[in-house]
C-alpha atoms as a PDB file:
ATOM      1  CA  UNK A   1      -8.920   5.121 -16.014  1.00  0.00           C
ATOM      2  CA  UNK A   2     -10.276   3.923 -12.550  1.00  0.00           C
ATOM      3  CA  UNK A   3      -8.490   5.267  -9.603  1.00  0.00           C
ATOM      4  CA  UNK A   4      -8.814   2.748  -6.543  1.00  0.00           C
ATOM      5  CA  UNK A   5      -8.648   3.816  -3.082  1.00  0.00           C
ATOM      6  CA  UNK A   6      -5.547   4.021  -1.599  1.00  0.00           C
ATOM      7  CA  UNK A   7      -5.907   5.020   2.164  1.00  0.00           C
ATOM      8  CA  UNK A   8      -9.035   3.133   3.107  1.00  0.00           C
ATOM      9  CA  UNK A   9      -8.419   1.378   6.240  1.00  0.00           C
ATOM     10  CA  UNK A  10      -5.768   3.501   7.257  1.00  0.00           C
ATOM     11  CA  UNK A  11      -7.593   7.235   6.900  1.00  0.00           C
ATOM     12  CA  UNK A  12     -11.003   5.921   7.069  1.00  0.00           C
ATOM     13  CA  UNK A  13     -13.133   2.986   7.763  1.00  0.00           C
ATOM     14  CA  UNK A  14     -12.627   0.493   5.012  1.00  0.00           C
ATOM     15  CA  UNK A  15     -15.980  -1.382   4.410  1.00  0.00           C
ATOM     16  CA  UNK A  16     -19.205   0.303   2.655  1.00  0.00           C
ATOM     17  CA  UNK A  17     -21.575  -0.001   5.795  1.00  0.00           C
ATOM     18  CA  UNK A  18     -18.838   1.761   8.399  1.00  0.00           C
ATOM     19  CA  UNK A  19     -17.569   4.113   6.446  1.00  0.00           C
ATOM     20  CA  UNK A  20     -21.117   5.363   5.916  1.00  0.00           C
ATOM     21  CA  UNK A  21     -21.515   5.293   9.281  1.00  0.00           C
ATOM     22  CA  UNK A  22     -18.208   6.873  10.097  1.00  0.00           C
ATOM     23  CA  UNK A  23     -18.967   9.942   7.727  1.00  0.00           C
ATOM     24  CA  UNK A  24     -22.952  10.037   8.814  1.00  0.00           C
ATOM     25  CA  UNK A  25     -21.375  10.416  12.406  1.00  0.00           C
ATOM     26  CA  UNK A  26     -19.887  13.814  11.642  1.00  0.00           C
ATOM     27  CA  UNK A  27     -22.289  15.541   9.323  1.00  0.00           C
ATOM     28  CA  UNK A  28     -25.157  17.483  10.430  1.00  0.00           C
ATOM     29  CA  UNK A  29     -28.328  16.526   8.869  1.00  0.00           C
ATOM     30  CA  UNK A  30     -30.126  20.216   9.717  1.00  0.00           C
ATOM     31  CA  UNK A  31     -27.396  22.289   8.844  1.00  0.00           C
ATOM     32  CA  UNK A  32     -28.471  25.744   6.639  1.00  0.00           C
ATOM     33  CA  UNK A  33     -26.638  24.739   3.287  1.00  0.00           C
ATOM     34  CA  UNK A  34     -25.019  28.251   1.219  1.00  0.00           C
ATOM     35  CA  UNK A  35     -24.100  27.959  -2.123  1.00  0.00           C
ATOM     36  CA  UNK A  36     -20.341  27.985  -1.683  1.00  0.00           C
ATOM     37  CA  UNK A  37     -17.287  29.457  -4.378  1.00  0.00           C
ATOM     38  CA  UNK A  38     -14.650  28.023  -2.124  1.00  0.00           C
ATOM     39  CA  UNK A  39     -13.958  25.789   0.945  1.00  0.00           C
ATOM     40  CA  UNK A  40     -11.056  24.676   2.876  1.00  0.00           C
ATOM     41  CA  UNK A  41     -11.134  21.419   4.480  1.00  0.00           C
ATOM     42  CA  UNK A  42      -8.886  19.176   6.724  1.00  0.00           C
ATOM     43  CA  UNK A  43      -7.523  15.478   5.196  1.00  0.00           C
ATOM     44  CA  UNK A  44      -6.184  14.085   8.535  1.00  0.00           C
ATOM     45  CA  UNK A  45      -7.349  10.840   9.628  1.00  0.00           C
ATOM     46  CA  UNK A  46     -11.379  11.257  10.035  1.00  0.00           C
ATOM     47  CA  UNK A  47     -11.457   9.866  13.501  1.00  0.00           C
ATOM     48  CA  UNK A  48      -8.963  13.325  13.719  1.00  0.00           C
ATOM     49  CA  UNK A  49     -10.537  15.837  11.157  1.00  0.00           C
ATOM     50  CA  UNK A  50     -13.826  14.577  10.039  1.00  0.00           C
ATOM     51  CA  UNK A  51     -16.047  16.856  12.556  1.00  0.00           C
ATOM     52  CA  UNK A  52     -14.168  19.483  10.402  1.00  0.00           C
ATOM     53  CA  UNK A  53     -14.870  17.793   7.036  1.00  0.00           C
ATOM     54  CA  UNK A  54     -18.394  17.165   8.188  1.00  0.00           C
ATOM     55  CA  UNK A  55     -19.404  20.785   9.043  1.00  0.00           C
ATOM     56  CA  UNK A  56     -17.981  22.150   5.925  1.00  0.00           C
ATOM     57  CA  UNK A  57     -19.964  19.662   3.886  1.00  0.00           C
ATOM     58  CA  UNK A  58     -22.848  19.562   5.562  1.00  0.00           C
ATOM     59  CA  UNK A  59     -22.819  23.444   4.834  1.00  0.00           C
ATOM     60  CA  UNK A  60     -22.574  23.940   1.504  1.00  0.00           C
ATOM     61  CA  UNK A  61     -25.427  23.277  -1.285  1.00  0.00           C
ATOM     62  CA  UNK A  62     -23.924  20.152  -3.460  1.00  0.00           C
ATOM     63  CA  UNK A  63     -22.653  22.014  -6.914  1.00  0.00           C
ATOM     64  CA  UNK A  64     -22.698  20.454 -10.301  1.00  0.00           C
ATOM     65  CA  UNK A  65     -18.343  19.475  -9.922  1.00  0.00           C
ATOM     66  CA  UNK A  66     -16.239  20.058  -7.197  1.00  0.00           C
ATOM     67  CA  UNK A  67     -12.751  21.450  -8.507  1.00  0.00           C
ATOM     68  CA  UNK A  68     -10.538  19.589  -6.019  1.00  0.00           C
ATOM     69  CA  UNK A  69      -7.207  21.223  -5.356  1.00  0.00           C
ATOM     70  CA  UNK A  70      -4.752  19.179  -3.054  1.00  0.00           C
ATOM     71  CA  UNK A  71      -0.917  19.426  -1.739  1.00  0.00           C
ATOM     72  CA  UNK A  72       1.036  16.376  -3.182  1.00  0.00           C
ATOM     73  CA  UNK A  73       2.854  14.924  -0.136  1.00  0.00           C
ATOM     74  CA  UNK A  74       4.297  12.052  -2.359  1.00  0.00           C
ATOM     75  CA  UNK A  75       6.389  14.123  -4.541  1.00  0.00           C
ATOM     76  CA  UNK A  76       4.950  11.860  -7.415  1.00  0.00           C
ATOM     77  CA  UNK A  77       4.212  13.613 -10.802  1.00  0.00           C
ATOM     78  CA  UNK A  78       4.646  17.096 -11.835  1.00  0.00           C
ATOM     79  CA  UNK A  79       3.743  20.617 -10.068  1.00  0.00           C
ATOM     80  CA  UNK A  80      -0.031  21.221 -11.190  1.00  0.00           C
ATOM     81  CA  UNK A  81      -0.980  17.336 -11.886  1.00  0.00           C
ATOM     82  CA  UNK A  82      -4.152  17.179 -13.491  1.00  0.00           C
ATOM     83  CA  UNK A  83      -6.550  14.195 -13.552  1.00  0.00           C
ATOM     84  CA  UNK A  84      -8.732  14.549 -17.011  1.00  0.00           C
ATOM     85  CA  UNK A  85     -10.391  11.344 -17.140  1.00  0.00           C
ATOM     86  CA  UNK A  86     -11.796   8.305 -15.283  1.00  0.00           C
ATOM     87  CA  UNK A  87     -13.275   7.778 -12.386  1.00  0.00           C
ATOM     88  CA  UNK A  88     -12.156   8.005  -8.445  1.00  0.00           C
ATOM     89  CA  UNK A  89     -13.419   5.084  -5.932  1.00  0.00           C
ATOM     90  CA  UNK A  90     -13.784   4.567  -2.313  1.00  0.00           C
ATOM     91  CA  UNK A  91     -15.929   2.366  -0.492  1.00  0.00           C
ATOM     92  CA  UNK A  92     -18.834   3.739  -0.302  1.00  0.00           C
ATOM     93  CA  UNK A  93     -19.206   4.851  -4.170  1.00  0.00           C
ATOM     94  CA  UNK A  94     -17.636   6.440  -7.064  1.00  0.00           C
ATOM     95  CA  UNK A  95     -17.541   9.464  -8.676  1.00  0.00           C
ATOM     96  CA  UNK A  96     -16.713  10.359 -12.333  1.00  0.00           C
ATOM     97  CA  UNK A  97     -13.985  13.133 -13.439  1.00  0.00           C
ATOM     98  CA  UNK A  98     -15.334  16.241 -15.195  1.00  0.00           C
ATOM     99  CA  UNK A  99     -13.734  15.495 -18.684  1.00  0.00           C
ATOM    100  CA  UNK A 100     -15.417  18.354 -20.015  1.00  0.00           C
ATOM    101  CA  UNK A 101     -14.265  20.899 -17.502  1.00  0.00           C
ATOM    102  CA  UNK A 102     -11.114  19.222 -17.758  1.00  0.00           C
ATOM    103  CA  UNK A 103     -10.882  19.905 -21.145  1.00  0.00           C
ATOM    104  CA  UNK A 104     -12.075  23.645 -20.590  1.00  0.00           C
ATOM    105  CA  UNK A 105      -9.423  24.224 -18.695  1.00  0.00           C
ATOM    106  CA  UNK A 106      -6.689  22.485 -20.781  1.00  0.00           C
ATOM    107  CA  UNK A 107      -7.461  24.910 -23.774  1.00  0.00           C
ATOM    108  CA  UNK A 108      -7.541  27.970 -21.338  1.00  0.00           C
ATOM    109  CA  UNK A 109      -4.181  29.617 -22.516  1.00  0.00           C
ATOM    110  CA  UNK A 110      -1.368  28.552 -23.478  1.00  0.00           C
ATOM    111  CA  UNK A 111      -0.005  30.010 -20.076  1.00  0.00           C
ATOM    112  CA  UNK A 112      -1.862  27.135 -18.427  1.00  0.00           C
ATOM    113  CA  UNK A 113      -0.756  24.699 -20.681  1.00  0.00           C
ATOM    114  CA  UNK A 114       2.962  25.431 -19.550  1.00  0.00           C
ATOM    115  CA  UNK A 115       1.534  24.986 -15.717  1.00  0.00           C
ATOM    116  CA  UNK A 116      -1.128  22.440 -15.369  1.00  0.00           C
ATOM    117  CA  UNK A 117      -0.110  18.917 -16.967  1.00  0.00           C
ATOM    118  CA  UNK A 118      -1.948  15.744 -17.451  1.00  0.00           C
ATOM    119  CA  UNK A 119      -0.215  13.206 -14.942  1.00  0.00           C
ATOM    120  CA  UNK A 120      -1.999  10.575 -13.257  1.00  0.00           C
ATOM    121  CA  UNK A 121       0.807   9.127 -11.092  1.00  0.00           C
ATOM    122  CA  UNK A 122       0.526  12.192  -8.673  1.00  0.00           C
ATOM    123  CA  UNK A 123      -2.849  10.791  -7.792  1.00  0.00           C
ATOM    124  CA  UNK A 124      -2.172   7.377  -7.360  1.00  0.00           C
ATOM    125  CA  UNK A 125      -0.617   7.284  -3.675  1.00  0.00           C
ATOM    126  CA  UNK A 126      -2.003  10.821  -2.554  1.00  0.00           C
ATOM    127  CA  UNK A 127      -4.542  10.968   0.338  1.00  0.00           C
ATOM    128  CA  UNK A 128      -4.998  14.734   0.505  1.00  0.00           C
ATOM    129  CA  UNK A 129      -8.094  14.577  -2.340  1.00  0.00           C
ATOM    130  CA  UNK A 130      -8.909  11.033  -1.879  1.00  0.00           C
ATOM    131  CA  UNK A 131     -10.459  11.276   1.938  1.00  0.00           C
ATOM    132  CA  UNK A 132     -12.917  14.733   0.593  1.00  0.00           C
ATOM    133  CA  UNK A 133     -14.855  11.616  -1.315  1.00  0.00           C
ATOM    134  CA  UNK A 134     -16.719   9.775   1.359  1.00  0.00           C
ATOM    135  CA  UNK A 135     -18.359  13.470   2.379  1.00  0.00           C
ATOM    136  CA  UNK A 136     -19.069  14.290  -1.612  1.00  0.00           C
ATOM    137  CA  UNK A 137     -20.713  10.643  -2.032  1.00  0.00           C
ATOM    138  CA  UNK A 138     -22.884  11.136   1.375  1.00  0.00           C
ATOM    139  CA  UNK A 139     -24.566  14.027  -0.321  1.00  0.00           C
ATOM    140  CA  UNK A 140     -24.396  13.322  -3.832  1.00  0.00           C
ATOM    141  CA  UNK A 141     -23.181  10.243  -6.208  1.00  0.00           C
ATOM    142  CA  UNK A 142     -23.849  12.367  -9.448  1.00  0.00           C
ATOM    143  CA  UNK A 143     -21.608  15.375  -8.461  1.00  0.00           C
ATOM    144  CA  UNK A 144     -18.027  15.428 -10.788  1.00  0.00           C
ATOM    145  CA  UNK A 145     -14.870  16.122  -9.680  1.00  0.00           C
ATOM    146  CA  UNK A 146     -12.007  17.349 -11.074  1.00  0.00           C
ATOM    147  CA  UNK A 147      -8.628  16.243  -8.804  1.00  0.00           C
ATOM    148  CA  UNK A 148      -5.680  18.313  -9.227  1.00  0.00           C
ATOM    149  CA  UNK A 149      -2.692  17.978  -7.027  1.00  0.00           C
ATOM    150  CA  UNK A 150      -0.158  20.634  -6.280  1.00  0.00           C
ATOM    151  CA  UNK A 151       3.296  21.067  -4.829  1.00  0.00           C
ATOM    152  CA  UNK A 152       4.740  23.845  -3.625  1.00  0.00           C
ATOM    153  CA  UNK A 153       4.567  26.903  -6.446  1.00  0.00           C
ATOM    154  CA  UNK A 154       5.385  30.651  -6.178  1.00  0.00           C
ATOM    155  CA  UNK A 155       2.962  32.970  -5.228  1.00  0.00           C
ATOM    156  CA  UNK A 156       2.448  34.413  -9.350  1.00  0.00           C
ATOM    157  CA  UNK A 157       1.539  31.162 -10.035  1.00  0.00           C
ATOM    158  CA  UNK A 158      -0.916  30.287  -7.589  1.00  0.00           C
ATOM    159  CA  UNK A 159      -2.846  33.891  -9.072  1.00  0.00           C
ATOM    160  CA  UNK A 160      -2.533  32.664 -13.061  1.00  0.00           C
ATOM    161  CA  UNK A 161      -3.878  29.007 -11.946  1.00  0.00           C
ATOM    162  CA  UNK A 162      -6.758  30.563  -9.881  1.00  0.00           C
ATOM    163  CA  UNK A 163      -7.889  32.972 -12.218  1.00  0.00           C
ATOM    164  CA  UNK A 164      -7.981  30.481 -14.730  1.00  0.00           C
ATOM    165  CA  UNK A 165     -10.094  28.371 -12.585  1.00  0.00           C
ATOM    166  CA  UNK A 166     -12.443  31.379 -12.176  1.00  0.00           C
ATOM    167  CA  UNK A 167     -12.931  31.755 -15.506  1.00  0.00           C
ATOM    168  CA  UNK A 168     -13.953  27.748 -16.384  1.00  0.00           C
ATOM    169  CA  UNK A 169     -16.268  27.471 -13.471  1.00  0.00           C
ATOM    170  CA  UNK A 170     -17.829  31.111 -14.122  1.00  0.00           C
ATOM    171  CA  UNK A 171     -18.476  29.684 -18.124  1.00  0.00           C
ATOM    172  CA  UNK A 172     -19.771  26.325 -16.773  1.00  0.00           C
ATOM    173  CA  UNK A 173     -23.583  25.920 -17.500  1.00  0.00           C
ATOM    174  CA  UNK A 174     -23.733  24.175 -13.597  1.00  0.00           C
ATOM    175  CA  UNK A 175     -22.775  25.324 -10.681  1.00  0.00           C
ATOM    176  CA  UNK A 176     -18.867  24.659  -9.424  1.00  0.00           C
ATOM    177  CA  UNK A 177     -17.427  24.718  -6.152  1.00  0.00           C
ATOM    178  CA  UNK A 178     -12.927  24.520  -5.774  1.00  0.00           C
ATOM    179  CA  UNK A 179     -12.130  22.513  -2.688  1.00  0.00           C
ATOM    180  CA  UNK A 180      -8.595  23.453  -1.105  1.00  0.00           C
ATOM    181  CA  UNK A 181      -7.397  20.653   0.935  1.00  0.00           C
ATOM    182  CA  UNK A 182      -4.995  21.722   4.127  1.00  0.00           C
ATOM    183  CA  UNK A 183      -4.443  20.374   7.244  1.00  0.00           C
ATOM    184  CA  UNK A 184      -3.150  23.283   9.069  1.00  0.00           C
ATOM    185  CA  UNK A 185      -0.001  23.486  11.284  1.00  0.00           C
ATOM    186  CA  UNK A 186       1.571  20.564  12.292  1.00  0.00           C
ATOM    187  CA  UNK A 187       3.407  18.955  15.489  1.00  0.00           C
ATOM    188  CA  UNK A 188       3.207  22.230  17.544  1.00  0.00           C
ATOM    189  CA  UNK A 189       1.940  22.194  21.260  1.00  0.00           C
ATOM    190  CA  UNK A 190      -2.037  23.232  21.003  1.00  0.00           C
ATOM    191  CA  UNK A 191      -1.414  26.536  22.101  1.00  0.00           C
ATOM    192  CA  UNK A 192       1.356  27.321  19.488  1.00  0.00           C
ATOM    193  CA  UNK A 193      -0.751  25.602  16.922  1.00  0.00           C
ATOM    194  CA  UNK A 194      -3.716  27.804  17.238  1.00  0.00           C
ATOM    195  CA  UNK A 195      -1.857  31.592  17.500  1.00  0.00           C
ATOM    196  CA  UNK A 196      -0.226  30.578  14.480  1.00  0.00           C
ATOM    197  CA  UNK A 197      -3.410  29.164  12.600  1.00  0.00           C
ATOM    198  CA  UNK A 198      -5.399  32.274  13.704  1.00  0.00           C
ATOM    199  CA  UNK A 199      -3.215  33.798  11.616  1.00  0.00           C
ATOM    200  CA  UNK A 200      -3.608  31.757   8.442  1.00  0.00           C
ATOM    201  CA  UNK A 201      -6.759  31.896   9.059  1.00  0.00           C
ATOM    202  CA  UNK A 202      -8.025  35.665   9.218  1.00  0.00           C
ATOM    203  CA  UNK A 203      -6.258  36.335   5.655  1.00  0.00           C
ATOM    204  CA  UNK A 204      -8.351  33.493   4.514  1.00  0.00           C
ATOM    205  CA  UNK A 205     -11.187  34.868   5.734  1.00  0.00           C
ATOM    206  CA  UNK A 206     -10.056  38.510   4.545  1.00  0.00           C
ATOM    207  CA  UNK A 207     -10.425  36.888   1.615  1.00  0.00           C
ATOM    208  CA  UNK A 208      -6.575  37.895   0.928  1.00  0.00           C
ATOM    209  CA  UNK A 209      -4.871  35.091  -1.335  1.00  0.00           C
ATOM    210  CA  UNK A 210      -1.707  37.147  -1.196  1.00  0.00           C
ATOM    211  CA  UNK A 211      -1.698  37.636   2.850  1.00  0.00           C
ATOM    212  CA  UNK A 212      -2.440  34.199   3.279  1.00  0.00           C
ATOM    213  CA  UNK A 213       0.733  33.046   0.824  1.00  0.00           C
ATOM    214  CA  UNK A 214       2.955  35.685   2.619  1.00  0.00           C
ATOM    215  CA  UNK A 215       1.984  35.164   6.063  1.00  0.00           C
ATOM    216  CA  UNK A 216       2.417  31.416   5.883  1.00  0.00           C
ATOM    217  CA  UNK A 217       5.448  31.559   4.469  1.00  0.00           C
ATOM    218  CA  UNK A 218       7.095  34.795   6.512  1.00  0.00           C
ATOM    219  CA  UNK A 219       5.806  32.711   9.719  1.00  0.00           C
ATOM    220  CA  UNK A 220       6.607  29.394   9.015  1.00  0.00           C
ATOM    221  CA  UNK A 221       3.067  27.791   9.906  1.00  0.00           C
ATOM    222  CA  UNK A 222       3.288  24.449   8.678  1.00  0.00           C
ATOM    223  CA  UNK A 223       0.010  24.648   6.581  1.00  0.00           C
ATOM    224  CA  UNK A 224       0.441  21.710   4.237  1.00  0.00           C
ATOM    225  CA  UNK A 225      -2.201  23.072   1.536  1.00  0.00           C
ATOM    226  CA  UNK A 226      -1.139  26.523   1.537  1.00  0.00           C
ATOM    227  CA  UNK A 227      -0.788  26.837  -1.728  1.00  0.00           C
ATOM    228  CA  UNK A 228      -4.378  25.123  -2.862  1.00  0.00           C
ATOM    229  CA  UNK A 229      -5.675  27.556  -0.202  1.00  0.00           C
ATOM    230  CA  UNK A 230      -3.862  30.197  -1.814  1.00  0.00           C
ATOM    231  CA  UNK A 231      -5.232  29.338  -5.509  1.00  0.00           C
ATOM    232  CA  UNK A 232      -8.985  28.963  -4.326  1.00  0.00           C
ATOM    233  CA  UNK A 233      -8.751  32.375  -3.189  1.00  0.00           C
ATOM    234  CA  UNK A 234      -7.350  33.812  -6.132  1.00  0.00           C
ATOM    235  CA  UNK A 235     -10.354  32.171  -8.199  1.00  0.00           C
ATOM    236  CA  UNK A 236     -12.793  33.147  -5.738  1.00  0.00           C
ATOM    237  CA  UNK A 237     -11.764  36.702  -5.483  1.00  0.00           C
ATOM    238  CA  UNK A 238     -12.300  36.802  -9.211  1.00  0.00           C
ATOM    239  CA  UNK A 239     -15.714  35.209  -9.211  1.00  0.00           C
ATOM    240  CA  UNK A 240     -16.414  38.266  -6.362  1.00  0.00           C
ATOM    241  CA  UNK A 241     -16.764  36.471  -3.434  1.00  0.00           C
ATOM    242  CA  UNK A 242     -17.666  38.736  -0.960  1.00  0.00           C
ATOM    243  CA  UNK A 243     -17.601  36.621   2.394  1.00  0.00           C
ATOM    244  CA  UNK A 244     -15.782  33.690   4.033  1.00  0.00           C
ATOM    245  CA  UNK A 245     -17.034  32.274   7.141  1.00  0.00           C
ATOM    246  CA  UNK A 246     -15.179  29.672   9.386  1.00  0.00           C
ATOM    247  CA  UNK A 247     -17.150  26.455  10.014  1.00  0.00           C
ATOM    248  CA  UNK A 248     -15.098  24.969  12.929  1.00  0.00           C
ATOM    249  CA  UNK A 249     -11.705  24.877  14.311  1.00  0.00           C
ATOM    250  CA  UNK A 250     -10.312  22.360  16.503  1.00  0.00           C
ATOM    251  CA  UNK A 251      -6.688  20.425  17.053  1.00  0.00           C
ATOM    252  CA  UNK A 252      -6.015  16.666  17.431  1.00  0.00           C
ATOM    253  CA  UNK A 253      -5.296  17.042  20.685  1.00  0.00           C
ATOM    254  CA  UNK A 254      -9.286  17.348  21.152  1.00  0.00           C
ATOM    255  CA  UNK A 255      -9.472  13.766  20.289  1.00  0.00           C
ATOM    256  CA  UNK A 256      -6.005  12.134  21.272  1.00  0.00           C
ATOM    257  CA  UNK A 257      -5.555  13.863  24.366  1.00  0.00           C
ATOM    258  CA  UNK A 258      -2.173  14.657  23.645  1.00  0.00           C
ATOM    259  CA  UNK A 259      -1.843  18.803  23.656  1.00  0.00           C
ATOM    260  CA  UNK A 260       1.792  18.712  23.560  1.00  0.00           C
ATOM    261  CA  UNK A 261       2.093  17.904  19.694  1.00  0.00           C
ATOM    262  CA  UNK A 262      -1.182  18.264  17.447  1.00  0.00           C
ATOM    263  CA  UNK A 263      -2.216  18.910  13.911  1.00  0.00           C
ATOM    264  CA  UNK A 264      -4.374  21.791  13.756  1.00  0.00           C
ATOM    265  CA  UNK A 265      -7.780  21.178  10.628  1.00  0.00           C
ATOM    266  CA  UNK A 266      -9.629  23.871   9.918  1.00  0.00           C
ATOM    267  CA  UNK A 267     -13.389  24.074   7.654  1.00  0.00           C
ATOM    268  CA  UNK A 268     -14.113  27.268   5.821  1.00  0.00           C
ATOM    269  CA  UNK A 269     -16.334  28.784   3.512  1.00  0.00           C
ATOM    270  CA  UNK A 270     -16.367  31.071   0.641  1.00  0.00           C
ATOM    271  CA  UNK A 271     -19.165  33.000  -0.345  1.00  0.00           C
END
């Protein structure tokens, strides 16, 4: 199954030779690249988020698949929608599903068989996944993915689909990297936007899936991918991570001008 674009021209530029541009505009060529477990990166607009996007990237040593974990903001499909085959395209390139991994993590247990179900139509519309391409294709056309998009889930369920990540990319013969996609709080004034994100953000980087859950929640930050967050955390804690750095922070106010009500994108790594 081929899964067209479905936000080019509207999240990003829409023809091959801008878009390259576009994304070649926000990475940084001389960046010190890690071998990353986990990131977090923004899905705003790129004119918005991609300086975000583009540090994260431009950090992290290109794995074998990228594990893509996203919030479904069309409310199409089922909880924990999983992509298994096919291919993803955008302008610039495409980039073929990890059936194997996919398949790994279908026969996991037959806990995760209850959670995680084959549905395609939570994909079709969804941007949250779909604008983390142009960066993968900069650095890599050969990398897999495999796109899974999430609504909102409790917190016990956000450990059991984790830890079953953890264990698929810890028995995969190449190295795997699980991107959460969040935006972070939304339509605050900047100030607002960034006390609450600081506090998102230091359980993140306390590498505490749990805090991060609870504290979003408790405080009502409007962090759109909390729960992909949340999951990445649980599978990196289980794969040991033992460090998470963040890459950048900024607010759309930075580039609109408009301080008053922003969208605040944060880029972090796991380690």
């Amino acid at each position: 199954m081929k899964r067209s674009a479905s936000v080019a021209g509207q999240f990003y530029e829409s023809s091959p030779e801008r878009l390259c541009r576009q994304v070649s505009g926000f990475v940084d060529k001389d960046a010190r690249k890690i071998k990353a477990l986990g990131v977090v990166a923004p899905h705003a607009g790129l004119m918005y988020s991609g300086g975000v996007a583009g540090a994260v990237y431009s950090r992290i040593e290109t794995p074998g698949t990228f594990i893509m974990l996203g919030p479904n903001h069309t409310g199409l499909g089922r909880p924990v929608s999983l992509m298994s085959e096919g291919v993803w395209e955008v302008p610039t390139g495409s980039l073929a599903i990890d059936e194997r991994l996919a398949g790994k993590l279908k026969a996991h247990s037959p806990e995760i068989a209850g959670i995680v179900a084959e549905d395609s139509l939570a994909h079709q519309l969804e941007h949250s996944l779909e604008v983390q391409l142009p960066f993968i294709l900069h650095f890599s056309p050969e990398v897999k993915i495999l796109p899974i998009a999430m609504m909102s889930l409790p917190l016990e369920t956000c450990r059991i689909v984790g830890e079953a990540l953890a264990d698929i990319a810890e028995d995969s013969p190449y190295p795997v990297t699980i991107v959460a996609s969040s935006d972070m709080s939304h339509y605050e004034s900047d100030a607002r936007a960034r006390k609450k994100d600081r506090r998102a953000i230091e359980r993140i980087l306390a590498l505490d899936p749990e805090g991060l859950y609870r504290t979003v929640k408790e405080e009502g930050i409007s962090m759109c991918g909390v729960v992909p967050a949340t999951t990445m955390l649980f599978a990196a804690v289980k794969q040991g991570a033992g460090e998470a750095s963040l890459v950048k922070y900024m607010t759309s106010g930075e580039v609109s001008g408009d301080y008053d009500y922003v969208v605040g994108y944060a880029g972090i790594i796991i380690s």
